[in-house]
Protein backbone atom coordinates (compact mmCIF):
# COMPACT_ATOMS: atom_id res chain seq x y z
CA UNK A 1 70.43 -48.88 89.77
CA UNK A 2 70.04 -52.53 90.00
CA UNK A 3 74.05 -53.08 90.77
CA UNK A 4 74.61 -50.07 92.51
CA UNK A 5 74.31 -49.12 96.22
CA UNK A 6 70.83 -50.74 96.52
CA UNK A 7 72.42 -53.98 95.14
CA UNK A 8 70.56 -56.62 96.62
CA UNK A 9 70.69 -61.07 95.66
CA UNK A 10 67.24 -61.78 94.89
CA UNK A 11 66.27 -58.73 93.16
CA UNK A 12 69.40 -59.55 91.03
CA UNK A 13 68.12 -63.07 90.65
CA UNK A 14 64.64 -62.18 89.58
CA UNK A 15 65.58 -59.23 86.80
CA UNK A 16 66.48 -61.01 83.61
CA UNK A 17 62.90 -59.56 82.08
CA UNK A 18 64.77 -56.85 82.84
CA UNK A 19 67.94 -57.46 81.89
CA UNK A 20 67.06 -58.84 78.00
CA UNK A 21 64.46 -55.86 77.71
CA UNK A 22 67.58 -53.85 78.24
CA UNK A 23 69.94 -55.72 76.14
CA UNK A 24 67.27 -55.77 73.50
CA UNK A 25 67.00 -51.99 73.60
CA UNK A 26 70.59 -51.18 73.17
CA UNK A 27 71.33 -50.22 76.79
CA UNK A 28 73.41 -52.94 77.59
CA UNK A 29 76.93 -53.03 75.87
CA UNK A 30 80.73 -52.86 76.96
CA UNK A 31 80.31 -49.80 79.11
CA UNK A 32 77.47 -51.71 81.27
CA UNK A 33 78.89 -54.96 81.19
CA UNK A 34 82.25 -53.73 82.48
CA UNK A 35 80.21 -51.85 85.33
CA UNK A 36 78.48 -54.95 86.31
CA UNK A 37 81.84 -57.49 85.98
CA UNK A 38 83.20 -54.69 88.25
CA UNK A 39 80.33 -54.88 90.63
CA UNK A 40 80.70 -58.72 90.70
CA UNK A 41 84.40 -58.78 91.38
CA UNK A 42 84.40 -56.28 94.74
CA UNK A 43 81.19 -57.87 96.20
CA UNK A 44 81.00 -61.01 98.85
CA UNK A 45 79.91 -64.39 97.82
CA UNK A 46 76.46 -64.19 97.87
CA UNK A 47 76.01 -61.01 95.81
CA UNK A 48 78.84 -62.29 93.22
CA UNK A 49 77.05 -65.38 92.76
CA UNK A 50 73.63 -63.29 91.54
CA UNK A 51 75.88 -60.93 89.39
CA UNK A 52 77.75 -63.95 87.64
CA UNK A 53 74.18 -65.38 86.76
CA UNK A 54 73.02 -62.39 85.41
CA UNK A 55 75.93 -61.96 83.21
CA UNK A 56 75.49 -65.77 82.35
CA UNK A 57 71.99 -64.67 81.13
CA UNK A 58 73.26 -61.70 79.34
CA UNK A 59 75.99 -64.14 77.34
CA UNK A 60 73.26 -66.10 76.78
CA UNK A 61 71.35 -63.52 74.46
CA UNK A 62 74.53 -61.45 73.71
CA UNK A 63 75.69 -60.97 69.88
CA UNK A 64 78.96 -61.36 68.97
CA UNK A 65 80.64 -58.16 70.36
CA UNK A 66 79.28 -58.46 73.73
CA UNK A 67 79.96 -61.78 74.34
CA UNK A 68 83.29 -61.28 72.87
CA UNK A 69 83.56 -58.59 76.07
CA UNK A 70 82.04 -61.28 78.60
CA UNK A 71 84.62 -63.76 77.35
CA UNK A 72 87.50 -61.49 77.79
CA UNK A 73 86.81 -60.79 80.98
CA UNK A 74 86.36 -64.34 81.90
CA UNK A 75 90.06 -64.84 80.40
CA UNK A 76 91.50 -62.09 82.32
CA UNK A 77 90.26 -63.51 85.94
């Protein structure tokens, strides 16, 4: 919901409560981290900016695997 169609910057910028209570809770892995690269890749400035940070934030928390899916990604760009 948060990256889809009612995607908005500061919401983005204000949700990593969110975002580790999700991680934490197995509801964050490759599937959702692809979704949300995706989102920040086809958005303008502004909005890629607040994805990229949130992903930062997720890497920042992430095990292994998952940060082993936010590093390929960064590799592939």
């Amino acid at each position: 919901m948060m990256f889809g169609q009612s995607l908005h910057p500061e919401v983005i910028k204000k949700s990593n409560f969110l975002l580790e209570f999700l991680y934490q809770n197995g509801r964050i892995g490759e599937a959702q981290i692809n979704m949300i690269w995706d989102c920040a890749m086809q958005k303008h400035e502004v909005y890629k900016v607040a994805i990229l940070k949130a992903i930062m934030f997720i890497a920042s928390i992430a095990k292994y695997k998952e940060l082993r899916i936010i590093y390929q990604k960064i590799v592939q760009t």
